[in-house]
Protein backbone atom coordinates (compact mmCIF):
# COMPACT_ATOMS: atom_id res chain seq x y z
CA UNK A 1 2.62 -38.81 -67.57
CA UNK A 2 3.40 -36.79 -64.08
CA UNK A 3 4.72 -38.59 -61.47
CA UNK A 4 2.07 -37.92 -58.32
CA UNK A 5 4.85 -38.23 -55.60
CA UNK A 6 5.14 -35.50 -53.14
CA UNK A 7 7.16 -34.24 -51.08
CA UNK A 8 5.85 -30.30 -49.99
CA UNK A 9 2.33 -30.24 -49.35
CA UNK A 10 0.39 -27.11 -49.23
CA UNK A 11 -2.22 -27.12 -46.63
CA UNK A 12 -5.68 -24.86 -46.33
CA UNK A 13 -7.58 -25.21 -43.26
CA UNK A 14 -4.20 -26.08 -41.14
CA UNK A 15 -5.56 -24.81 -38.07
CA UNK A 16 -8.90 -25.96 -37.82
CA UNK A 17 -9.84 -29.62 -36.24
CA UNK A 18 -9.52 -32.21 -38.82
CA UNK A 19 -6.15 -29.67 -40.81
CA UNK A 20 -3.89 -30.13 -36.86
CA UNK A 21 -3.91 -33.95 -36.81
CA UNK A 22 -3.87 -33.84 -40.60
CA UNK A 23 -0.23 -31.71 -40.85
CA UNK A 24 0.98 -33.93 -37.86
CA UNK A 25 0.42 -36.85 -39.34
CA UNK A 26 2.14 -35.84 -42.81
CA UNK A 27 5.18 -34.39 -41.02
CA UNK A 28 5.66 -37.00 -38.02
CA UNK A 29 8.58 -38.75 -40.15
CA UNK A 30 9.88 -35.70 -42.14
CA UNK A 31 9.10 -37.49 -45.35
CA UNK A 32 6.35 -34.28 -46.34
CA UNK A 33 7.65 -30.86 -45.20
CA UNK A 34 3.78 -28.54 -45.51
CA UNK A 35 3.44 -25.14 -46.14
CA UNK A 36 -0.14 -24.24 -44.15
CA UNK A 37 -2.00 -21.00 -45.24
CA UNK A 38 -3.83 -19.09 -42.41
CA UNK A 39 -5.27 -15.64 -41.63
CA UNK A 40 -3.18 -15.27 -38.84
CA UNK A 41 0.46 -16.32 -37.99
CA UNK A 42 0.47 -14.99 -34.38
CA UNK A 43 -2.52 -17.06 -33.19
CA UNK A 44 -1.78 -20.16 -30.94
CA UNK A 45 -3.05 -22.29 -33.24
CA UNK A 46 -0.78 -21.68 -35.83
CA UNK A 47 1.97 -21.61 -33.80
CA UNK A 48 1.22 -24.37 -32.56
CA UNK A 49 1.62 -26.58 -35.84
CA UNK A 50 5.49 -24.49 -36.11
CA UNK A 51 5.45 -27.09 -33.06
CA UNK A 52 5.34 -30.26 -35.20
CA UNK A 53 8.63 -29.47 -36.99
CA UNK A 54 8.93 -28.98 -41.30
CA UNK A 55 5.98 -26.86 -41.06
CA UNK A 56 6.08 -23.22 -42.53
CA UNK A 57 3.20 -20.78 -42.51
CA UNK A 58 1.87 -18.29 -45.35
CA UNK A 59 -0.16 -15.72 -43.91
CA UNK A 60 -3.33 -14.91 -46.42
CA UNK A 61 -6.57 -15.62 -47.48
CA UNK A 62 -8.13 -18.55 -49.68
CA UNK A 63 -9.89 -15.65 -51.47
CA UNK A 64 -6.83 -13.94 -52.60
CA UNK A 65 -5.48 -15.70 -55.75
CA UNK A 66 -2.13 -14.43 -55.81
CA UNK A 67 -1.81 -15.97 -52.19
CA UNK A 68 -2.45 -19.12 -53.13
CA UNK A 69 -0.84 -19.30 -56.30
CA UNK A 70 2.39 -18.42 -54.75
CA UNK A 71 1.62 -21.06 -52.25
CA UNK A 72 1.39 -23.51 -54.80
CA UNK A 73 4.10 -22.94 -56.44
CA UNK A 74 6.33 -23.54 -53.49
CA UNK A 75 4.78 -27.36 -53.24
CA UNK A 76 4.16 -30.24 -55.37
CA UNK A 77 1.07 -31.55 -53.17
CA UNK A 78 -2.25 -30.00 -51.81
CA UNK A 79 -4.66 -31.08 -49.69
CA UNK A 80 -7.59 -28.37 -48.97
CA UNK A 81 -10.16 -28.11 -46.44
CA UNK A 82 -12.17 -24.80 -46.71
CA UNK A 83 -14.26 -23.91 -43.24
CA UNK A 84 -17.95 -23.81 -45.11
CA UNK A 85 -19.12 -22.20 -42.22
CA UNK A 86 -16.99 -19.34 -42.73
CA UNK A 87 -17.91 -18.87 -46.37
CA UNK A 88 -21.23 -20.29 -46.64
CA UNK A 89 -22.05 -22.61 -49.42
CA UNK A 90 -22.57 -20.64 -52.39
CA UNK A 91 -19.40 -19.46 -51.52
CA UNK A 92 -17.63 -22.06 -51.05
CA UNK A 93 -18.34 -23.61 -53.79
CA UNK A 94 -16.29 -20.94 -56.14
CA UNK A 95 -13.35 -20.96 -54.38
CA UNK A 96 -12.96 -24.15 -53.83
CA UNK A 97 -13.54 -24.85 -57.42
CA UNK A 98 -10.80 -21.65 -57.85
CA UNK A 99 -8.37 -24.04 -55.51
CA UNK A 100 -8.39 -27.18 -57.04
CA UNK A 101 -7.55 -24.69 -61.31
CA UNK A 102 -5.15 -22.58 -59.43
CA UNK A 103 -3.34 -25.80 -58.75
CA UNK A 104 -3.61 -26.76 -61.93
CA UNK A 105 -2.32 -23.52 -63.38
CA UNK A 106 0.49 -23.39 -60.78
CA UNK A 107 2.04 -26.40 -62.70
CA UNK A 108 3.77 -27.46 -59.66
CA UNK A 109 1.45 -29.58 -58.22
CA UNK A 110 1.26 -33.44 -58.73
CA UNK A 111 -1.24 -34.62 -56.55
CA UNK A 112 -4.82 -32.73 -54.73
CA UNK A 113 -6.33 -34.14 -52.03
CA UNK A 114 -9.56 -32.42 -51.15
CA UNK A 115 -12.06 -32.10 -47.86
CA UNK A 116 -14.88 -33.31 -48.85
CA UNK A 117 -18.24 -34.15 -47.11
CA UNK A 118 -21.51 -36.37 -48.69
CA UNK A 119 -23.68 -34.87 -51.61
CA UNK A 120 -26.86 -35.94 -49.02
CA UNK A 121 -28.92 -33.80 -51.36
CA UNK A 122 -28.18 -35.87 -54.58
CA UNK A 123 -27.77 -39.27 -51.86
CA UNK A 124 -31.23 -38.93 -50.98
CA UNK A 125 -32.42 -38.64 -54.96
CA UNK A 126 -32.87 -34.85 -54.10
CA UNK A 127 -35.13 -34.86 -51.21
CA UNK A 128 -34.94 -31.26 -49.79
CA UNK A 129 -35.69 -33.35 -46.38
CA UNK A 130 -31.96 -33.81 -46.41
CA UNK A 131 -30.91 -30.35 -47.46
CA UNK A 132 -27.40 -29.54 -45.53
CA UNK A 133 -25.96 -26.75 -47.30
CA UNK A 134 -22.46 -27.63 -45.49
CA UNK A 135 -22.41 -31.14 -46.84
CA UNK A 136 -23.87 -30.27 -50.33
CA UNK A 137 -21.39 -27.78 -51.31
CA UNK A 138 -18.85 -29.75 -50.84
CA UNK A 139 -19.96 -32.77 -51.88
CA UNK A 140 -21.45 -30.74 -55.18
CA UNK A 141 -17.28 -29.75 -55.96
CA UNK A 142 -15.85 -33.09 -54.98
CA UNK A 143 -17.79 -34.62 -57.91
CA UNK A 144 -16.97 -32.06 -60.49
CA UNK A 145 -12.85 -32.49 -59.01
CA UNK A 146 -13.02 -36.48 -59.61
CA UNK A 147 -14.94 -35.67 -63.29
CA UNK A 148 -12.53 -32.99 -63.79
CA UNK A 149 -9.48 -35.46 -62.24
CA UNK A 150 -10.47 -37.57 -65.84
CA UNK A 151 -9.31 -35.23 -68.27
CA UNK A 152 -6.46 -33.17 -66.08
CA UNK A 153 -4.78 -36.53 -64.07
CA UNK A 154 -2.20 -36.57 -66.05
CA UNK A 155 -1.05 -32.85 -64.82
CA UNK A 156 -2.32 -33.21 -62.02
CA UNK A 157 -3.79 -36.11 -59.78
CA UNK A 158 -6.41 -35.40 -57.06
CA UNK A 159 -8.62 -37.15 -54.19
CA UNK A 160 -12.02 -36.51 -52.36
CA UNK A 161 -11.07 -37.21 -48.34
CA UNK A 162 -15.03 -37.20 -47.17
CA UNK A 163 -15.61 -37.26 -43.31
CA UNK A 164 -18.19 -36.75 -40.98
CA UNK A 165 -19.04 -35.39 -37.57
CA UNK A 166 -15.71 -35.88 -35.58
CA UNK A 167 -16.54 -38.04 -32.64
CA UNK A 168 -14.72 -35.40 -30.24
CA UNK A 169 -17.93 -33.35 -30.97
CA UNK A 170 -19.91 -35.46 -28.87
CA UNK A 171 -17.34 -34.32 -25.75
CA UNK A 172 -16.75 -30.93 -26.39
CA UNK A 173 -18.14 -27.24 -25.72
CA UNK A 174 -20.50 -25.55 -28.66
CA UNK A 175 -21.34 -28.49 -31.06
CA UNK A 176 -24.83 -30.02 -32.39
CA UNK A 177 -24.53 -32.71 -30.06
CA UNK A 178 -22.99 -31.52 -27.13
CA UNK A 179 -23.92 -33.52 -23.60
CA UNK A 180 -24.85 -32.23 -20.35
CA UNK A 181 -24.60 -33.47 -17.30
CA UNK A 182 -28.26 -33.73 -15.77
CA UNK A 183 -28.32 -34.98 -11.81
CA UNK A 184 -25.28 -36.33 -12.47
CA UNK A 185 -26.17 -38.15 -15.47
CA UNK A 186 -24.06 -37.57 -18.83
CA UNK A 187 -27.07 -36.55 -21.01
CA UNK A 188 -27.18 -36.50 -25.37
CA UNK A 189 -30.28 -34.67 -26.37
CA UNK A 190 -30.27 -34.75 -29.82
CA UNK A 191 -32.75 -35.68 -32.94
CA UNK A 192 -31.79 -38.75 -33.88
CA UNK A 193 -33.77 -41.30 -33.06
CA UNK A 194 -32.81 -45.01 -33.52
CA UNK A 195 -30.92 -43.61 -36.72
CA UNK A 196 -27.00 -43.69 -36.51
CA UNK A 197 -23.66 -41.13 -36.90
CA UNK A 198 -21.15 -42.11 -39.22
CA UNK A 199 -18.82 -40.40 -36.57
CA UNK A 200 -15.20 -39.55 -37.67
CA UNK A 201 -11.85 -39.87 -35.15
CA UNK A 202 -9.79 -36.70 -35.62
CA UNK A 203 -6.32 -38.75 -35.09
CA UNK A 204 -7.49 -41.21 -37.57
CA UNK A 205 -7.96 -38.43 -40.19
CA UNK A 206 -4.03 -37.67 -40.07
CA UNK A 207 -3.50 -41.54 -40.97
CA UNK A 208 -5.65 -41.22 -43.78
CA UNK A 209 -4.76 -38.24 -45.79
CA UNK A 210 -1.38 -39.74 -45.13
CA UNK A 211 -1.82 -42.70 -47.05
CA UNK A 212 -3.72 -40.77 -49.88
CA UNK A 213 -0.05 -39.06 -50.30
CA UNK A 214 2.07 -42.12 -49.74
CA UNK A 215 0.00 -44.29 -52.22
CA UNK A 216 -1.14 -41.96 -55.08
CA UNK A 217 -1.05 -44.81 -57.69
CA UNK A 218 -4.16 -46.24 -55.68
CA UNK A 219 -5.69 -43.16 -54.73
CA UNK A 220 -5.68 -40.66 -57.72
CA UNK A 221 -9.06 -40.60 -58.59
CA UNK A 222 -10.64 -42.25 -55.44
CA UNK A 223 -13.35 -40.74 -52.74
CA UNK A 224 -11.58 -42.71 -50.00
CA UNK A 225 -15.31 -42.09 -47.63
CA UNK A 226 -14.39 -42.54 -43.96
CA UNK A 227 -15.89 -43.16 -40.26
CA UNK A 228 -15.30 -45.23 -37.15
CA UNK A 229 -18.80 -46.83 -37.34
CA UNK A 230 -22.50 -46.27 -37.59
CA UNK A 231 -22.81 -45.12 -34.20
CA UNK A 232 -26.19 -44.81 -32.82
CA UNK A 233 -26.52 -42.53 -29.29
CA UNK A 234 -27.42 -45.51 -26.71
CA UNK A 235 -24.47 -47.13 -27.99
CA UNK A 236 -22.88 -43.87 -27.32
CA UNK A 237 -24.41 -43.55 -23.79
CA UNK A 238 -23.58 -47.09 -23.05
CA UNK A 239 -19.90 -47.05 -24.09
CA UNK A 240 -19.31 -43.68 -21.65
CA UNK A 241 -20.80 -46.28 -19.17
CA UNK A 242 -18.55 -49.13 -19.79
CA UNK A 243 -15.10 -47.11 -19.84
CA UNK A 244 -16.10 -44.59 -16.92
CA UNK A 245 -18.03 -46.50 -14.73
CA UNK A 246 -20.34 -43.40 -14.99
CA UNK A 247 -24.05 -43.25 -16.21
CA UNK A 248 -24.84 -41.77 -19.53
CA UNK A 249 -28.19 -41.80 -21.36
CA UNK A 250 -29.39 -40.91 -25.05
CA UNK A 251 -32.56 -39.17 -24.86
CA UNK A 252 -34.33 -38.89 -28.55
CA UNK A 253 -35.47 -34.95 -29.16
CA UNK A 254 -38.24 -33.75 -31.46
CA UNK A 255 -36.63 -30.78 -34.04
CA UNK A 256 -38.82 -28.46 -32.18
CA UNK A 257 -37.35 -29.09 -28.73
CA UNK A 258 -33.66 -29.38 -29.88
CA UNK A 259 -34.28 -26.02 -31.42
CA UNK A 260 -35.55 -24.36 -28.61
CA UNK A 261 -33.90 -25.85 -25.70
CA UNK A 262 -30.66 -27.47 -28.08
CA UNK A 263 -27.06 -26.98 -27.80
CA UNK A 264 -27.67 -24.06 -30.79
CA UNK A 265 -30.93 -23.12 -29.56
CA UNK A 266 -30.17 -19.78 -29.51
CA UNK A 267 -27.99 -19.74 -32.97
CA UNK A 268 -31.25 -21.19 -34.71
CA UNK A 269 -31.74 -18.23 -36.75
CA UNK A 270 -28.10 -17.12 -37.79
CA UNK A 271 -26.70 -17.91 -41.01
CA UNK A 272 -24.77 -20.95 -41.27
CA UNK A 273 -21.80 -19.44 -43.25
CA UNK A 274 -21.00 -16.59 -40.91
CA UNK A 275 -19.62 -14.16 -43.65
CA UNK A 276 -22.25 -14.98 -46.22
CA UNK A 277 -25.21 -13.22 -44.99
CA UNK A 278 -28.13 -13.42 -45.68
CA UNK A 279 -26.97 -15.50 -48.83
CA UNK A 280 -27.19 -18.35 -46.59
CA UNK A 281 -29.25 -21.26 -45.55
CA UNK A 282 -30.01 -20.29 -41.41
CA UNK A 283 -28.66 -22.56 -38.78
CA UNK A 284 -31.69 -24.36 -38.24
CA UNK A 285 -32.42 -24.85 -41.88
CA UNK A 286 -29.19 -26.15 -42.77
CA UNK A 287 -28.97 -28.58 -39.45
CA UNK A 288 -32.58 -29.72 -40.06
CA UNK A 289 -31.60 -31.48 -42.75
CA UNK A 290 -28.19 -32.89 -41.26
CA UNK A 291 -30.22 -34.73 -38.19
CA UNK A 292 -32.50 -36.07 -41.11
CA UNK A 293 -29.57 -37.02 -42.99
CA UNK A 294 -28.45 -39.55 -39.86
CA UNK A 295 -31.66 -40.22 -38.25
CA UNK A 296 -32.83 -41.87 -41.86
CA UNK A 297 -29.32 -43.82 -42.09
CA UNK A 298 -28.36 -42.01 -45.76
CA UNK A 299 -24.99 -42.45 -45.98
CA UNK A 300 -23.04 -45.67 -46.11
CA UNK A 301 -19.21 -46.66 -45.75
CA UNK A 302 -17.17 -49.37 -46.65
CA UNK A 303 -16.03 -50.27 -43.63
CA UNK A 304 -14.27 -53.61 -44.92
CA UNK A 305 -12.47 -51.31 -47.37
CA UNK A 306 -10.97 -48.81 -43.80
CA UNK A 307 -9.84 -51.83 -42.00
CA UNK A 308 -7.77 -52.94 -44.97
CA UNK A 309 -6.08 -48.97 -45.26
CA UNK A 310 -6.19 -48.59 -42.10
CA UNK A 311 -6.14 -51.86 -39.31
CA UNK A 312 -5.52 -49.81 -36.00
CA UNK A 313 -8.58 -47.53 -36.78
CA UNK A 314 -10.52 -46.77 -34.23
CA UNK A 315 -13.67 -49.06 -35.09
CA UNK A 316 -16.15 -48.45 -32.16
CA UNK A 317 -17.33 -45.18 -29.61
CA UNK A 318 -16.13 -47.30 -26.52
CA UNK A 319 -12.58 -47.89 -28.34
CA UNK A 320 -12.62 -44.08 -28.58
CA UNK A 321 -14.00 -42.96 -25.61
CA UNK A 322 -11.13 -46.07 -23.53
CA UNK A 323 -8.47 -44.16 -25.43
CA UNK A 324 -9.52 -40.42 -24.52
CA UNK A 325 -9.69 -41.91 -20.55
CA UNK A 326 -6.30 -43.31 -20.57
CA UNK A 327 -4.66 -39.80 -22.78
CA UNK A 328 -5.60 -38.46 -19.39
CA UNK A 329 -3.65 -34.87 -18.78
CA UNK A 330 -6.70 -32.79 -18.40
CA UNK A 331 -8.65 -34.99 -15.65
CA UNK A 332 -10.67 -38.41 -16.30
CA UNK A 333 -13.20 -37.77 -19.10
CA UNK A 334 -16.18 -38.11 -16.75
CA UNK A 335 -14.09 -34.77 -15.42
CA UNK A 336 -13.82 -32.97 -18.56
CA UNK A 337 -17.31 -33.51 -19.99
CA UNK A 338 -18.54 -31.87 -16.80
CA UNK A 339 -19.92 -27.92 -17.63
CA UNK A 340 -17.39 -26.50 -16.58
CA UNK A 341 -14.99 -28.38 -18.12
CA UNK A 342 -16.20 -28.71 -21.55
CA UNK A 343 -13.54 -27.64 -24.21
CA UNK A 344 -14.44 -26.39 -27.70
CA UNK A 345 -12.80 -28.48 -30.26
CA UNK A 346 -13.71 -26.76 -33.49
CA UNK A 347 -12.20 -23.48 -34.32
CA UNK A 348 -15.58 -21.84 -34.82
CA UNK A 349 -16.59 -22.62 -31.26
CA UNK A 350 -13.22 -20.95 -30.63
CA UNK A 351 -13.33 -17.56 -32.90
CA UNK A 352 -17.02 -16.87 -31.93
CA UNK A 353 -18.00 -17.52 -35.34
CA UNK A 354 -15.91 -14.08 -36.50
CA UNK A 355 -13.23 -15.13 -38.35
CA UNK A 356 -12.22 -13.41 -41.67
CA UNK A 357 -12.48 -14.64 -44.74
């Protein structure tokens, strides 16, 4: 049977939100060297993970084979997170299924640690209510990697890493729930009602992929499912309150307001996976079903099981919000959630939703 220790890990996504804490993270003690794919080696962000030290880039696509077969051959770990809204989810679905045999072909790699989000779809007994085509292609692949993981493990051992909305989404420029700051009032409009977000911290992520590496005798075959909390919005409001001293409010939106005055009111009737087309669910269809998926309280974590892998978690929205105020550097954080302020944190947001496949 194959050992699953690794020491190289090959990395696709690198440069979006969750794949920069995630490389950190793995490299921050020089045990993992990584070897990050991306479309572009000249663009800050990918220069910026040279930063971290025992990172290497491979300039190429996760639709060209060859690319990432070479790739993996030059590592004996992988951990992949493919941007569905670049592909859209039909799409997506292939080559991520491509990713996790090419690995398996490469005959280099000992252990495959994959993005994953919830199968809401299947969660909800197939309610097309809760239709996200970003969460359902990935959570339709994690499921056949883990069935798959039962026959190949001994080649090969792999992991689901499923997430959520990352908490810094509720701060930043261009997201579904981004605030505004209405007479002087830090305001969430969003359809949620007195459902909850299983929100996700970004600098968390990096500890957990990390220990999916460090402890593959305990993870190889797992969906380790992760989130701060079930956090619902006048907690939110209330814990901006508490740390800044500054009011906030939650203010529950009906579907048809959020899509015509919303954050991606004017997106509403692009598709979701920018290069797919018209072989893609629209915006508002696929986010429809994501605001159901929360405000109905689908999806469950075991949160007894995170403090054990993880105690210094982040474990509530004012714990994150009191350590964003005190990482200071770019103002106070009633200062950078003002308009004008607001920075993008996902790559889309960034790349204006044009980025190559």
């Amino acid at each position: 049977m194959v050992s699953h220790i690794t020491s190289k890990i090959f990395v696709i996504g690198g440069t979006g939100a969750q794949g920069i804490p995630v490389i950190k993270s793995l490299v921050a003690d020089k045990r993992y060297s990584v070897l990050a794919l991306t479309r572009d080696t000249t663009s800050s962000r990918a220069k910026s993970l040279l930063g971290f030290g025992n990172v290497e880039l491979l300039e190429g696509s996760l639709a060209d084979e060859a690319v990432l077969l070479a790739g993996y051959k030059r590592c004996d770990g992988a951990f992949i997170n493919i941007d569905g809204f670049n592909t859209g989810e039909k799409a997506e679905i292939y080559y991520a299924i491509r990713a996790y045999e090419l690995a398996l072909q490469a005959g280099t790699v000992k252990f495959f640690v994959y993005g994953n989000l919830d199968y809401g779809f299947k969660k909800s007994g197939y309610d097309p209510k809760f239709r996200a085509g970003h969460y359902d292609g990935k959570g339709r692949v994690g499921e056949w990697i883990l069935q798959q993981n039962k026959d190949n493990s001994r080649r090969m051992g792999a992991a689901l890493f499923t997430t959520g909305p990352y908490i810094e989404m509720a701060i930043a420029k261009g997201t579904l729930m981004s605030p505004t700051v209405e007479d002087g009032i830090l305001t969430w409009r969003v359809p949620l009602g007195t459902g909850s977000v299983n929100h996700v911290s970004l600098e968390d992520c990096g500890f957990y992929v990390r220990w999916l590496f460090d402890n593959p005798s305990r993870s190889n075959g797992i969906d380790l499912e992760v989130a701060i909390a079930p956090i619902k919005y006048d907690e939110l409001a209330s814990a901006f309150t508490r740390v800044t001293g500054k009011p906030a409010r939650f203010i529950d939106t009906s579907l048809e307001d959020y899509w015509t005055q919303g954050p991606l009111s004017r997106a509403r009737n692009m598709p979701a996976g920018y290069n797919a087309g018209k072989d893609s669910m629209k915006i508002e269809e696929n986010f429809t079903g994501f605001w159901h998926v929360w405000a109905e309280d689908l999806l469950k974590r075991d949160y007894n099981l995170l403090d054990e892998i993880h105690p210094g978690r982040i474990k509530s929205a004012e714990e994150f919000f009191r350590r964003e105020e005190e990482r200071g550097g770019k103002g106070s954080l009633w200062e950078r959630v003002q308009g004008e302020r607001l920075a993008p944190i996902l790559k889309i947001s960034e790349d204006g939703r044009k980025g190559k496949l």
